[in-house]
Every structure is written in structure tokens, then in C-alpha cells.
Protein backbone atom coordinates (compact mmCIF):
# COMPACT_ATOMS: atom_id res chain seq x y z
CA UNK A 1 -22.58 51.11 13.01
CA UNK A 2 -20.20 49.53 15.24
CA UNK A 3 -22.97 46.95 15.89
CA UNK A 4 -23.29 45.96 12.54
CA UNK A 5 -19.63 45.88 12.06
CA UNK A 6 -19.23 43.61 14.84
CA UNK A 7 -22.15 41.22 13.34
CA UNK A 8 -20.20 41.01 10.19
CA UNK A 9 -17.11 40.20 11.47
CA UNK A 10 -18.74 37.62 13.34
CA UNK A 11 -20.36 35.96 10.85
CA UNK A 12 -17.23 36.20 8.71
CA UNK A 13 -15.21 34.13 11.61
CA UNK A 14 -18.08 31.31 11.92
CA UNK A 15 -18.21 30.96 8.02
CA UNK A 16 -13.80 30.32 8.41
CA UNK A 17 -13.92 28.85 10.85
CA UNK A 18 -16.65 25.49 9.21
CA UNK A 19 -14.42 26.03 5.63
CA UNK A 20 -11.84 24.18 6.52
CA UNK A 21 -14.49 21.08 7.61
CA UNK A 22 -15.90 21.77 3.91
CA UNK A 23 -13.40 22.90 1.80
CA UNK A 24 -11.07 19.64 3.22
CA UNK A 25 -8.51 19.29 0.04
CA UNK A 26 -9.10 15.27 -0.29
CA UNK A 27 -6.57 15.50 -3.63
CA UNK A 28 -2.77 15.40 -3.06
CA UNK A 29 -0.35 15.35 -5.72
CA UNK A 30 3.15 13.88 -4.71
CA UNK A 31 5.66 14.46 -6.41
CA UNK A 32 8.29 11.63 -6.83
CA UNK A 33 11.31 13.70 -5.98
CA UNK A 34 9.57 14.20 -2.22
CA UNK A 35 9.53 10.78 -1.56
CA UNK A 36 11.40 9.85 1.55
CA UNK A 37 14.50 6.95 1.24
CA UNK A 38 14.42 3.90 3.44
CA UNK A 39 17.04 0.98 3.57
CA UNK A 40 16.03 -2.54 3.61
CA UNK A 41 19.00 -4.83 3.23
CA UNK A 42 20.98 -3.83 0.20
CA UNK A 43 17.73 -1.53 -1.40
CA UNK A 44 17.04 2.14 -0.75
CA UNK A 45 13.53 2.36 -1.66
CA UNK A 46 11.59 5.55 -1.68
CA UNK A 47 8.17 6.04 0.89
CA UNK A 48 5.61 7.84 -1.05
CA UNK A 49 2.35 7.07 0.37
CA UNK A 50 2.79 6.75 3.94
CA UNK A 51 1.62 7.38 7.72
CA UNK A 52 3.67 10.44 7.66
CA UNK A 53 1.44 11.93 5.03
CA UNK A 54 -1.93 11.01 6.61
CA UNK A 55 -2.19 7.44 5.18
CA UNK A 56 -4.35 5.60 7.11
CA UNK A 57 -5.47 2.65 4.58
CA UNK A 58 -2.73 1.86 2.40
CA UNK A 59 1.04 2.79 1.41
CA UNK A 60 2.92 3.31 -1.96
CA UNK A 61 6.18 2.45 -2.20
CA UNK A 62 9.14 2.56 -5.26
CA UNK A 63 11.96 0.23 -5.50
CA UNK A 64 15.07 0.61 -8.20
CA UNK A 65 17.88 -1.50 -7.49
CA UNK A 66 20.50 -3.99 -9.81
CA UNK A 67 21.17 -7.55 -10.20
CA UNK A 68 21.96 -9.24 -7.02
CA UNK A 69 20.54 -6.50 -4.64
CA UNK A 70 18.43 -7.86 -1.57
CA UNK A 71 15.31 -6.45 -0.15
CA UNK A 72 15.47 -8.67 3.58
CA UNK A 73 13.59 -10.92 4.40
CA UNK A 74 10.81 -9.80 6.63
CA UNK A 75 7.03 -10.02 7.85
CA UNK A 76 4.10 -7.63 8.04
CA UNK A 77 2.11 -8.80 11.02
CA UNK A 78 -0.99 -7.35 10.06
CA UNK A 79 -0.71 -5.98 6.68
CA UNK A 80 -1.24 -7.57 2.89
CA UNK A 81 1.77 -6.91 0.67
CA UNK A 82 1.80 -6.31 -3.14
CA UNK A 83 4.72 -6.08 -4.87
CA UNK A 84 4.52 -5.17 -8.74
CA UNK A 85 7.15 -5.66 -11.14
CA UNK A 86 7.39 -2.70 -13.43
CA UNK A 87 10.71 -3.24 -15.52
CA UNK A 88 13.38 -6.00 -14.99
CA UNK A 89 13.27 -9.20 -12.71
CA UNK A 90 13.36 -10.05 -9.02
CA UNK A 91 13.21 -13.80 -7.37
CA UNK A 92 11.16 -13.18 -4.11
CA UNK A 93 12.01 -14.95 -1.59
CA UNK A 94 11.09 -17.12 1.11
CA UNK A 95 13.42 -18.81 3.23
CA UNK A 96 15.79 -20.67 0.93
CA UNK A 97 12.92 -21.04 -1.89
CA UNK A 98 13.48 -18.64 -4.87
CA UNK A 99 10.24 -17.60 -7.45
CA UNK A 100 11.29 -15.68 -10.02
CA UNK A 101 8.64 -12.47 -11.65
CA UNK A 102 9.15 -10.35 -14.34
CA UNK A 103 7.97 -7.21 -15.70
CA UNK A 104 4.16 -7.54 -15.72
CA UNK A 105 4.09 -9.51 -13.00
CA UNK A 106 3.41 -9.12 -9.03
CA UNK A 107 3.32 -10.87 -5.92
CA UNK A 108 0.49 -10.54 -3.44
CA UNK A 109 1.64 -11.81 0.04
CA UNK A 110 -1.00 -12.18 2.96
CA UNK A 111 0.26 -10.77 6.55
CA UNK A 112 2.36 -12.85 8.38
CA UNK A 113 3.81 -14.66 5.43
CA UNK A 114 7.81 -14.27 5.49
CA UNK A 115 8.99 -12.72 1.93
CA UNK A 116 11.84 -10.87 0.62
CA UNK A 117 13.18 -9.78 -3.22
CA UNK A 118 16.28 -10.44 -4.97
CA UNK A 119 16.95 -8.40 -8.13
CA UNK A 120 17.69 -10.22 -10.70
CA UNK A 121 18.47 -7.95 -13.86
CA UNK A 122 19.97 -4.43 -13.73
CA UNK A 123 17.41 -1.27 -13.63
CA UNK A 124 14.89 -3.28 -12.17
CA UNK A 125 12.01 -0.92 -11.17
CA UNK A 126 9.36 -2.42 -8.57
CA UNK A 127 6.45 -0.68 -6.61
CA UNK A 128 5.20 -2.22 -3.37
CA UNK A 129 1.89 -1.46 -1.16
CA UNK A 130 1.41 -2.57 2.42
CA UNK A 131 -2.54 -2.38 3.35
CA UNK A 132 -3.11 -1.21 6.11
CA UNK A 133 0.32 0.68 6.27
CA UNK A 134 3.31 -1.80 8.50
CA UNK A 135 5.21 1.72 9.74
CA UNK A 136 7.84 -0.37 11.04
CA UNK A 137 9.08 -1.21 7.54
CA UNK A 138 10.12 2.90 7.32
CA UNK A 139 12.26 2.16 10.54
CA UNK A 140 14.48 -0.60 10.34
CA UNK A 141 12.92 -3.01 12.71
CA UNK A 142 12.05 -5.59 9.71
CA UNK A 143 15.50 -5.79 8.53
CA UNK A 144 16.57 -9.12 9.10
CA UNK A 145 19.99 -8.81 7.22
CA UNK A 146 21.34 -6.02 9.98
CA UNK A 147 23.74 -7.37 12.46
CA UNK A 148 22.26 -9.35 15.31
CA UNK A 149 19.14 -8.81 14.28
CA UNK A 150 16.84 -12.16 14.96
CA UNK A 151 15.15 -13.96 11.74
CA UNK A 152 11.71 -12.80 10.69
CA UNK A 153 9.05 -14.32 12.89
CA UNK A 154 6.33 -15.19 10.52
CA UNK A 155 5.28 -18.55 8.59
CA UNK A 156 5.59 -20.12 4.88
CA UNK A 157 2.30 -21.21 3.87
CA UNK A 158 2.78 -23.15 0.38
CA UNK A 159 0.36 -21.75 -2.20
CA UNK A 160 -0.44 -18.74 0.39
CA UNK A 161 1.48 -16.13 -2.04
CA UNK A 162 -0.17 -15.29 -5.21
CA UNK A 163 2.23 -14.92 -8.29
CA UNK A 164 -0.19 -12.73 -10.93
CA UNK A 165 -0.01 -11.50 -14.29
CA UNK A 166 -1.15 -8.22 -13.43
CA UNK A 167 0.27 -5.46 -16.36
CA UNK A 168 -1.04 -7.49 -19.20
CA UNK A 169 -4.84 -6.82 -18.24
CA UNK A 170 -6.61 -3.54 -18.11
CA UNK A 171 -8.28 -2.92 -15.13
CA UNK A 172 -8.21 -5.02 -11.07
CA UNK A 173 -5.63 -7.80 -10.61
CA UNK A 174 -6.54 -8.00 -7.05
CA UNK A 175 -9.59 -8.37 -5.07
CA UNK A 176 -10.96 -9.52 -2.05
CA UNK A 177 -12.56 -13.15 -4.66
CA UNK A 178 -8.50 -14.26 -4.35
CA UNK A 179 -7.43 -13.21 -0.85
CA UNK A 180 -6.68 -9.70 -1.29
CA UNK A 181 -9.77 -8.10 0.97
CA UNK A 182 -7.81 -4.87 2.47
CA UNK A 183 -7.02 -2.91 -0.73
CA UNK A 184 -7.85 -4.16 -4.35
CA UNK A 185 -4.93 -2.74 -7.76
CA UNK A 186 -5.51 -2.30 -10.91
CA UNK A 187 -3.51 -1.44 -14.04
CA UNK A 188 -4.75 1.01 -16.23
CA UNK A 189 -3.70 2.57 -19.61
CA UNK A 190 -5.11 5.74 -20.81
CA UNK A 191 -5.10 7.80 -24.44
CA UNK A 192 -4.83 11.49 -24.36
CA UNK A 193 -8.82 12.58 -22.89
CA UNK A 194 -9.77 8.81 -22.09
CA UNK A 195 -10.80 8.71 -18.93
CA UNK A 196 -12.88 6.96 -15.99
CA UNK A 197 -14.75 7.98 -12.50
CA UNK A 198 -13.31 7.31 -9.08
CA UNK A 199 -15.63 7.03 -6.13
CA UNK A 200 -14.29 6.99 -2.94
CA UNK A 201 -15.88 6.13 0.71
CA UNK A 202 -16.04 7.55 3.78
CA UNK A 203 -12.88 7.29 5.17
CA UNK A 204 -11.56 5.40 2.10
CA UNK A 205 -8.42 5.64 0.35
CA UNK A 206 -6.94 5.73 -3.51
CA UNK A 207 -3.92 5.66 -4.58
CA UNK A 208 -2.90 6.65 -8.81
CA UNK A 209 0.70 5.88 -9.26
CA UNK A 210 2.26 7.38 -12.88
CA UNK A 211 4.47 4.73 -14.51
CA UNK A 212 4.06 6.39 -17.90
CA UNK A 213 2.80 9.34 -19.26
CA UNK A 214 0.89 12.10 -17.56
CA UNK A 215 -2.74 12.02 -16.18
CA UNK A 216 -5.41 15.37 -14.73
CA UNK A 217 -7.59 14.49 -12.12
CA UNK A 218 -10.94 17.07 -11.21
CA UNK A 219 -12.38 17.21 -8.45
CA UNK A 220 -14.83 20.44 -7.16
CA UNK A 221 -12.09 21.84 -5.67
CA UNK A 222 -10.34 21.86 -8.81
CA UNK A 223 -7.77 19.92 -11.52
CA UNK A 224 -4.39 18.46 -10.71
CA UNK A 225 -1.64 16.92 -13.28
CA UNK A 226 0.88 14.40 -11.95
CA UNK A 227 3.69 13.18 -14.16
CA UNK A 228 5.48 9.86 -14.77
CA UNK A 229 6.58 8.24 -11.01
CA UNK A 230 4.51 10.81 -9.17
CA UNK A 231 1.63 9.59 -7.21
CA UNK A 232 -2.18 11.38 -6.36
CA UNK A 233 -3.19 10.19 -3.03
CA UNK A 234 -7.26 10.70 -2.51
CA UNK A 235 -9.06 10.32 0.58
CA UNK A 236 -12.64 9.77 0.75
CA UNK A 237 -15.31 11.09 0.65
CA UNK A 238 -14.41 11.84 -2.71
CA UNK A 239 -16.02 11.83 -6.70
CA UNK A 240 -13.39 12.37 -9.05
CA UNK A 241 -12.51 12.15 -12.39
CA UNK A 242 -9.23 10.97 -13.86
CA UNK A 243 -7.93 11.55 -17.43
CA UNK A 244 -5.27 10.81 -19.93
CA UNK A 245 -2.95 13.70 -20.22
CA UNK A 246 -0.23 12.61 -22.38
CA UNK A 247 -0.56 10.60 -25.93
CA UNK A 248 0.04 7.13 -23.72
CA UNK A 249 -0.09 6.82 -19.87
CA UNK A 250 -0.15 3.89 -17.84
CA UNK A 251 -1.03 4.21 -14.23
CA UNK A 252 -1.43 1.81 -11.03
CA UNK A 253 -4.45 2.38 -8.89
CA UNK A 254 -4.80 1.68 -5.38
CA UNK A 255 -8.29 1.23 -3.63
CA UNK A 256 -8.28 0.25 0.12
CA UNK A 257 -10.69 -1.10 1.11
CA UNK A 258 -11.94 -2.52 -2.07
CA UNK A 259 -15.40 -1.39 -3.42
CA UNK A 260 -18.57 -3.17 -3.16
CA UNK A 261 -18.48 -4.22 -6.72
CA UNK A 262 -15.07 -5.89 -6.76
């Protein structure tokens, strides 16, 4: 009896001990309010998607700041940057050259090119991903407006930055066939039950980032909801399915490294 017990018990320790390996939760729901604040000249900005987190591929990060309000000047050394416009207007900057965006629009800058933001209209709302994540941003080694601090070492390649119209089409506004070939977005608006199919790779990483409305993702393990400004962070492997779950929602989605089929 004992014996048997002790077989049992056994087997019931193995099986825990692989469920972890196979039950790996590769859906995270974050919640907007958890996002961490970081400074960057005159902006607090909010880290969603991050190292911190277990980000490997690609961050998320959300921006609201007022007219006049700077983002410094700065330079990922080995990271793409896309920043989307969501509501309002920035000029991004580089050096003493000004381009203004507006809602709709985004700015994909190629590591090493020197960029910052200047809000132009109050309430303006921007999201920003760095692919593969810069972790310096989060610490206040790329702010070039602190005292002392020496000037962005980095270059200004005319034409390299790529101003896109990226919230007036449904579906990717950057891909590796114009320069973006670490991560690839896409805008997407959903009905109540309209849906699509996300595969992700081995080691792969999505992003799904709620400007409006409400969307359920399924996966085997099971559903999740995330509302406007939260975020679902997925790590591959991964086959799930993502759905409409309020009358209108409009999401960004993130997918480093870009598919085959972009």
C-alpha cells in the first residue's frame, strides 16, 4: 500500500513538475493603469511592454502630453523606432529641422537616426515601439535635455525617416518592403464578433494595443478581454484568435519579427 502510494505521488510530482513547460501562459493582459512612468525631457510617458515584463522583441510605449512639451532628442543604437500619432499633433524633430504629423499619422525611424517630438496641440496622445527593446530609454541615459548631459551621438540621414499614413488603412503600415525588417504594425478596426487569427513563432512576439473599444482574445488556455489603452502582450509559440468585443474597436498590432508573408 505504501508502495503504491509512493508511485502515485511520484508520478503526480513528474506530471507538475513538465506543466509548467506545457501549460506556459503565452497571453498577458496589461492593464494600462500598471504601466510604469518614465521622463524624457518635458514628457512622462508610460512603459507598457517592456524588458521588465519579459519583452524580448519589441516594446509598447504611451505618450500624453500638451502643446509645446518636448520628448529629447535622442538615438536608439540598435533599435527601429515607431512613433504613431493617435490624437493631436507633434513636429518630430531632428536637429533644428521640424516635420510636423497628425493624428493618423506615424514616424518610423531606423536605429541610429537622431529624433525627438514636440507636441504641438493640447491632449495629444502618441504610442511609440522600439524593436528590439533600447532599455536605456526607461533610464535616463538618452535624455539629452538633462543638465550636462552630451548631445545625442547618432546621424541625420535625409529621406532615412519614413513619415506614413498609417490609421487611414486597415491592416500593416510597416514592413520589412520599406525598411522596417525588426517588427512590422498594423491598424486594425473591428465590429462586435469580427475577428482575425494571430500566428505567432517560436520565440516571436505580438503586441494588441486598445485605442478604442474592447477586444477577447482565445487561446487553449483560455479567453482574455482588454479594454481601451490596455495592451495583450503574446509570445510565441502561439495560435490565437482575436475578436471585436465592443460595437467599434480599433486596435494597434505589433509583430516582431515580421511574418513570412509581409
Amino acid at each position: 500500500m505504501h508502495l503504491k502510494l509512493f508511485r502515485i505521488a511520484a508520478v503526480v510530482s513528474a506530471f507538475a513538475a513538465a506543466a509548467p513547460a506545457a501549460w506556459a501562459q503565452t497571453v498577458r493582459v496589461i492593464r494600462f493603469a500598471d504601466g510604469k512612468p518614465f521622463q524624457m525631457g518635458k514628457v512622462t510617458s508610460r512603459r507598457i511592454v517592456h524588458p521588465d515584463m519579459g519583452a524580448k522583441r519589441t516594446t509598447l510605449n504611451f505618450s500624453a502630453s500638451e502643446d509645446g512639451a518636448e520628448f529629447s532628442q535622442h538615438v536608439h543604437d540598435g533599435s527601429d523606432d515607431t512613433i504613431v500619432v493617435l490624437q493631436g499633433k507633434m513636429d518630430l524633430r531632428q536637429g533644428g529641422t521640424r516635420t510636423p504629423y497628425q493624428a493618423g499619422q506615424c514616424a518610423f525611424v531606423p536605429a541610429g537616426q537622431i529624433h525627438g517630438t514636440i507636441t504641438t496641440a493640447p491632449g495629444t496622445i502618441m504610442i511609440s515601439f522600439q524593436t528590439p527593446p533600447d532599455f536605456a530609454l526607461y533610464t535616463g541615459a538618452r535624455d539629452s535635455s538633462k543638465a550636462g548631459a552630451a548631445p545625442p551621438k547618432g546621424v541625420i540621414t535625409p529621406g532615412a525617416v519614413k513619415k506614413i499614413d498609417c490609421l487611414s488603412r486597415d491592416g500593416f503600415f510597416t514592413n520589412p518592403s520599406m525598411g522596417s525588417k525588426r517588427a512590422a504594425g498594423a491598424h486594425r478596426k473591428l465590429k462586435h464578433s469580427q475577428g482575425f487569427t494571430i500566428d505567432v513563432a517560436s520565440a516571436g512576439e505580438q503586441v494588441l494595443f486598445v485605442w478604442k473599444g474592447a477586444i477577447q482574445v482565445k487561446d487553449p488556455s483560455g479567453a482574455y478581454t482588454a479594454g481601451e489603452r490596455d495592451a495583450v502582450f503574446i509570445a510565441g509559440p502561439a495560435h490565437v484568435s482575436v475578436s471585436g468585443d465592443a460595437a467599434d474597436s480599433e486596435i494597434i498590432q505589433i509583430e516582431a519579427p515580421p511574418s513570412a508573408n509581409q
